[in-house]
N, C-alpha and C. Protein backbone atom coordinates (compact mmCIF):
# COMPACT_ATOMS: atom_id res chain seq x y z
N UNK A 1 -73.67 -76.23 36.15
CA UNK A 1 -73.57 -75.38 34.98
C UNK A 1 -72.59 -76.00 34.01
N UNK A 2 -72.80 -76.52 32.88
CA UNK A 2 -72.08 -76.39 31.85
C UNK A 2 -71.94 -75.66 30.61
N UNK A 3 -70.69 -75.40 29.67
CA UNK A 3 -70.57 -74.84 28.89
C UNK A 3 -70.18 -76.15 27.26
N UNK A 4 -69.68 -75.04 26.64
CA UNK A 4 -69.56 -75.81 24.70
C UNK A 4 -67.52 -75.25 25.08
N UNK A 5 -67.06 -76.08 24.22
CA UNK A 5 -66.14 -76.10 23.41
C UNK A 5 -66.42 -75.61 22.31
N UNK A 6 -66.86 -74.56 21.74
CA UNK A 6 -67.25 -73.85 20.16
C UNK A 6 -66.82 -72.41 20.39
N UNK A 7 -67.20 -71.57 20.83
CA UNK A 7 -66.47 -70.12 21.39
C UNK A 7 -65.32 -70.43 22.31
N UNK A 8 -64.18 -69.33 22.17
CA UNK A 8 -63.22 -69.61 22.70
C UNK A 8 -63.79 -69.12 24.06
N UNK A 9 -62.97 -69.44 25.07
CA UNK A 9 -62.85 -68.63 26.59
C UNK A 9 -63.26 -67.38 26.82
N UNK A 10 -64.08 -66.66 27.31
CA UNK A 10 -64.26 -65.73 27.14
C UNK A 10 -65.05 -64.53 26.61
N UNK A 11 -65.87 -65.65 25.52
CA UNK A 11 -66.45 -64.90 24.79
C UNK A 11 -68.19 -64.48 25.09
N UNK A 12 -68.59 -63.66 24.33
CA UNK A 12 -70.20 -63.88 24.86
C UNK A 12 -70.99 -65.19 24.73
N UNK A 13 -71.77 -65.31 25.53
CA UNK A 13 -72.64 -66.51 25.45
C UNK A 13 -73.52 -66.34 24.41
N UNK A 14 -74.80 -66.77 23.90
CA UNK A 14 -75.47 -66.57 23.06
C UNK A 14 -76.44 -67.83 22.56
N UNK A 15 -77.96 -67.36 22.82
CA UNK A 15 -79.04 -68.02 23.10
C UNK A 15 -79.97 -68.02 21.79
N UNK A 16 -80.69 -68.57 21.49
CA UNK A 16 -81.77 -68.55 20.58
C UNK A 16 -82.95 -67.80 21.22
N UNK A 17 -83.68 -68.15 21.93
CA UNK A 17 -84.62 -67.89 22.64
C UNK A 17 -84.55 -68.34 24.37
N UNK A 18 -85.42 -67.76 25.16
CA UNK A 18 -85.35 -68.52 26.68
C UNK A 18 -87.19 -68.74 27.07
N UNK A 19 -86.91 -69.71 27.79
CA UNK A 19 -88.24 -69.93 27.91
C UNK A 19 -88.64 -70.30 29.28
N UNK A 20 -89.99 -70.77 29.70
CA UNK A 20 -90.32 -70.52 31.09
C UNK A 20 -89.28 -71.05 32.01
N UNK A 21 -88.73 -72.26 31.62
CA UNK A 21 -87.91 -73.15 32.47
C UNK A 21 -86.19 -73.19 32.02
N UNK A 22 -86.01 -71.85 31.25
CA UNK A 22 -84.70 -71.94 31.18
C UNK A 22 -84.16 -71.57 29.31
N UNK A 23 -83.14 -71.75 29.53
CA UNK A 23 -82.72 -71.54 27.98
C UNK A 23 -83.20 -72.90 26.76
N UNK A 24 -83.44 -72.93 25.71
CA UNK A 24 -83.78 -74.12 24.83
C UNK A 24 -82.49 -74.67 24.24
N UNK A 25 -82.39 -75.68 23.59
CA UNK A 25 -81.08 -76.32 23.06
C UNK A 25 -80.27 -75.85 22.61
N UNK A 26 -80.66 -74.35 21.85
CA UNK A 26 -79.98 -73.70 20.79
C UNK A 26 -79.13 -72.67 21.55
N UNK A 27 -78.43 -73.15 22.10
CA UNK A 27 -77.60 -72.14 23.33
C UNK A 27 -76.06 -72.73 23.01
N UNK A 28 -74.94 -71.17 23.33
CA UNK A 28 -73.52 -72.06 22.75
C UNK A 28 -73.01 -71.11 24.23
N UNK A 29 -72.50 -71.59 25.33
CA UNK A 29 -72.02 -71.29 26.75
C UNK A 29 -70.97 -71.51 26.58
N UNK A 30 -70.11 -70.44 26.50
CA UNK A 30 -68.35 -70.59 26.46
C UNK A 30 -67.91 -70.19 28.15
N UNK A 31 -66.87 -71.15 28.80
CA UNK A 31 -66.63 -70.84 29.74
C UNK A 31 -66.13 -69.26 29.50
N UNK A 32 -65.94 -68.71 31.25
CA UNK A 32 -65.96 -67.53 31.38
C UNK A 32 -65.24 -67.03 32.99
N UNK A 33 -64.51 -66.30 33.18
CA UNK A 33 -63.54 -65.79 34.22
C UNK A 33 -63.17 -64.68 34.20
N UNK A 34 -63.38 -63.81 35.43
CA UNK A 34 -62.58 -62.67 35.63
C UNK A 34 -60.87 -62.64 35.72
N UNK A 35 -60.21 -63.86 35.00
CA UNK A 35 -59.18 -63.78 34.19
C UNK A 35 -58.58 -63.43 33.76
N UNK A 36 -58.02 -62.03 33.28
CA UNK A 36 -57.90 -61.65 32.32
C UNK A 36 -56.88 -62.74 30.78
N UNK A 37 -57.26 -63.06 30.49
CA UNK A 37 -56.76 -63.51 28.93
C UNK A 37 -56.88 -65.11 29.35
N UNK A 38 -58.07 -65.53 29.74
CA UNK A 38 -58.73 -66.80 29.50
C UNK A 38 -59.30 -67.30 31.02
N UNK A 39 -58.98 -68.84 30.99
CA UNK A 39 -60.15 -69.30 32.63
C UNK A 39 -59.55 -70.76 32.80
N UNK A 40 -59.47 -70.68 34.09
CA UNK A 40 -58.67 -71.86 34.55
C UNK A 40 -59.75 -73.19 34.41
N UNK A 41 -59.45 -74.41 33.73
CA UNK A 41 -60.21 -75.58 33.43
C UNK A 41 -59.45 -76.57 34.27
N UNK A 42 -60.35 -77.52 35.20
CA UNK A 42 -59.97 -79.03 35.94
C UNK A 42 -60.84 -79.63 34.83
N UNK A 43 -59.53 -80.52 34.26
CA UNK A 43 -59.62 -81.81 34.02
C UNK A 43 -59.84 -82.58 34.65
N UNK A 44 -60.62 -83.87 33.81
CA UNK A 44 -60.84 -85.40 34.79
C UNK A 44 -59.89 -86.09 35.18
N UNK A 45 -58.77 -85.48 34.50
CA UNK A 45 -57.61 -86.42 35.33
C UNK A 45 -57.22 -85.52 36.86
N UNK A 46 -57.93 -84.72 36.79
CA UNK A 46 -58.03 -83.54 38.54
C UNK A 46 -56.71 -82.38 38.18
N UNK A 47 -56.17 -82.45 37.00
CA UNK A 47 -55.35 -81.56 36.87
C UNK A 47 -55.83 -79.85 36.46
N UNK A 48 -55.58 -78.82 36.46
CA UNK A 48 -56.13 -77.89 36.33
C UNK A 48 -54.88 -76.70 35.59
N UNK A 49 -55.50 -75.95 34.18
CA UNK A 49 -54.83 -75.53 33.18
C UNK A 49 -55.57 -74.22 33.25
N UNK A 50 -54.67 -73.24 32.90
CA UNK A 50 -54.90 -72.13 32.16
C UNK A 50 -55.01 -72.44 30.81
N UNK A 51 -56.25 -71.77 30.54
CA UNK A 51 -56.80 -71.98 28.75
C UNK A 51 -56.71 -70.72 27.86
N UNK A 52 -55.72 -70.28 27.39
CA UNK A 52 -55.80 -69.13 26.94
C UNK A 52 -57.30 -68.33 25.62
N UNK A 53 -57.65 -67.35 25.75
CA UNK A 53 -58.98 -67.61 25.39
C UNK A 53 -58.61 -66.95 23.94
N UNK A 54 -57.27 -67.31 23.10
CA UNK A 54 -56.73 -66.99 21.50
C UNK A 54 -56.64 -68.45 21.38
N UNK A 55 -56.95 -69.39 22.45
CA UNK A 55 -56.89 -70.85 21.80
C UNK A 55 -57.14 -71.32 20.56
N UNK A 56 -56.51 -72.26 19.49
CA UNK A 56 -57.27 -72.25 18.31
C UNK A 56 -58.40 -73.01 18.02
N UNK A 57 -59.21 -72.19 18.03
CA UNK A 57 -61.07 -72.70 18.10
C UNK A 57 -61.49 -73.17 16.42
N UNK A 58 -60.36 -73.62 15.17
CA UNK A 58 -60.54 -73.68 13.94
C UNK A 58 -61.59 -73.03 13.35
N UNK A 59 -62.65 -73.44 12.27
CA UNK A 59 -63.58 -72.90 11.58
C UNK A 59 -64.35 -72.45 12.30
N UNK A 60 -65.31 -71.34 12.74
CA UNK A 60 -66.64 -71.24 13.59
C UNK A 60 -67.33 -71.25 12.97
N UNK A 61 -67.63 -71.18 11.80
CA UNK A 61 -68.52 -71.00 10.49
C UNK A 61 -68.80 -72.78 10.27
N UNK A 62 -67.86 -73.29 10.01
CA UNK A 62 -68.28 -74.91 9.86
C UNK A 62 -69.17 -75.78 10.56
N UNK A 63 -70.06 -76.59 9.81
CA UNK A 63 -70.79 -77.23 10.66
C UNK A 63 -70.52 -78.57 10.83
N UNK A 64 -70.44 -78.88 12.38
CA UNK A 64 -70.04 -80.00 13.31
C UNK A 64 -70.95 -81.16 12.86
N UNK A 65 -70.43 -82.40 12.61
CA UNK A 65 -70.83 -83.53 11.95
C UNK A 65 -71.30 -83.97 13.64
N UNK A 66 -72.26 -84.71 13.22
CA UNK A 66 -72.71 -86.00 14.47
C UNK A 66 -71.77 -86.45 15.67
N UNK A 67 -70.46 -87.50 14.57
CA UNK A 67 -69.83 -88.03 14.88
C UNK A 67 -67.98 -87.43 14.31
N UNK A 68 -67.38 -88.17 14.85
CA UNK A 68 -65.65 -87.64 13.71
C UNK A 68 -65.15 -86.64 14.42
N UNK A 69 -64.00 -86.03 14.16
CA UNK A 69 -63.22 -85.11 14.71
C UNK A 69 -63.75 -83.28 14.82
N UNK A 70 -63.47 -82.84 16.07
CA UNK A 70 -64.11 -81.62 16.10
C UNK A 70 -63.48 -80.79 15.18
N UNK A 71 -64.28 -79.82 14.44
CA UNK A 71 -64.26 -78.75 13.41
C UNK A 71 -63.54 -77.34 14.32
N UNK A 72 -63.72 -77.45 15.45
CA UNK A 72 -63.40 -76.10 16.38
C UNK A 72 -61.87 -76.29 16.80
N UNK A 73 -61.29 -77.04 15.96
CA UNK A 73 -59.44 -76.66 16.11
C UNK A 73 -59.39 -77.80 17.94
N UNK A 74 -58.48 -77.13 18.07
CA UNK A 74 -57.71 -77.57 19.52
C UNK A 74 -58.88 -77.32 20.75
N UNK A 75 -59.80 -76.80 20.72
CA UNK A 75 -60.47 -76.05 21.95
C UNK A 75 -61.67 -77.07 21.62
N UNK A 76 -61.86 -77.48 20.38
CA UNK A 76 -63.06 -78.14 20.44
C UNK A 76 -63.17 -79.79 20.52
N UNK A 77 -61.67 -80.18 20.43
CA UNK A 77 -61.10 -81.21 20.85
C UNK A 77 -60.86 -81.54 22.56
N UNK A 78 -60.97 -80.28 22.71
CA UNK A 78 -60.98 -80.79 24.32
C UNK A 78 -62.32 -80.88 24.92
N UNK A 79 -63.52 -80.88 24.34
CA UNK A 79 -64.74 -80.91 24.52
C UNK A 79 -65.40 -82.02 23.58
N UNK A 80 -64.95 -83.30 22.96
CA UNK A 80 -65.19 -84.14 22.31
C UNK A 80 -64.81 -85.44 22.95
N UNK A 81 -65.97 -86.03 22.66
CA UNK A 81 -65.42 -87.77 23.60
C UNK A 81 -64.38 -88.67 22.91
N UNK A 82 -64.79 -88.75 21.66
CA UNK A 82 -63.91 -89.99 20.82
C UNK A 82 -63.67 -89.70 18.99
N UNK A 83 -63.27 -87.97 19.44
CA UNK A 83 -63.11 -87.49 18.00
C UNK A 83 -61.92 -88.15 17.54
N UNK A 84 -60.82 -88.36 18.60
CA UNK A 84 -59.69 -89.04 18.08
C UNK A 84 -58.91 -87.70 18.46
N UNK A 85 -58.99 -86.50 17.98
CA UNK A 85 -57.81 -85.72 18.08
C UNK A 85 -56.71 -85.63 19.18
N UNK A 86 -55.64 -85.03 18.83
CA UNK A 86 -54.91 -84.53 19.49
C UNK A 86 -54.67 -83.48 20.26
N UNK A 87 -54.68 -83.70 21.35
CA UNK A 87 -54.73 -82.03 22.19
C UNK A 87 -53.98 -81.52 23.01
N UNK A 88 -52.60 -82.20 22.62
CA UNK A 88 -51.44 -81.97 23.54
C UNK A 88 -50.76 -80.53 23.17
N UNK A 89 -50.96 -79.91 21.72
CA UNK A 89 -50.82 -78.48 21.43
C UNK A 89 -51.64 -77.29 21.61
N UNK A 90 -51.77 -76.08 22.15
CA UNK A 90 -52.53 -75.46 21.76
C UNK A 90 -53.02 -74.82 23.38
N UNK A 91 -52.02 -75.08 24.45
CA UNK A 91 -52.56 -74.86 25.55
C UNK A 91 -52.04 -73.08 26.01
């Protein structure tokens, strides 16, 4: 199962349509935990963080370029390969 970096922690999921074999592309899966106030994430470095789910997720309204730095603040930087950002704030 994977999820998006675009909704913060927590939030509802939300689909376009579903179809015989599952949901179609147009799906945004925000992780999710009986948590209360966010969901514990392992990193690839095997380390494992509480993500608070007021993380700052920047514009949600903006639309995400191809390539370049994520539009979704700090939360969407941690779900980007080689945006460049910084993500040492915001935990």
């Amino acid at each position: 199962m994977g999820f998006n970096t675009v909704l913060p922690p927590n939030s509802p999921s939300c689909a376009e349509t579903q179809n015989s074999w599952g949901w179609d592309n147009n799906v945004v899966l925000p992780p999710s935990s009986r948590h209360p106030g966010g969901v514990n994430c392992l990193f690839a470095d095997g380390s494992v963080r509480f993500i608070s789910q007021t993380i700052d997720t920047g514009n949600l309204a903006a639309f995400q370029p191809m390539q370049g730095q994520s539009v979704y603040g700090v939360w969407g930087a941690l779900g980007s390969r080689a945006g460049g950002e910084s993500v040492s704030a915001g935990f």
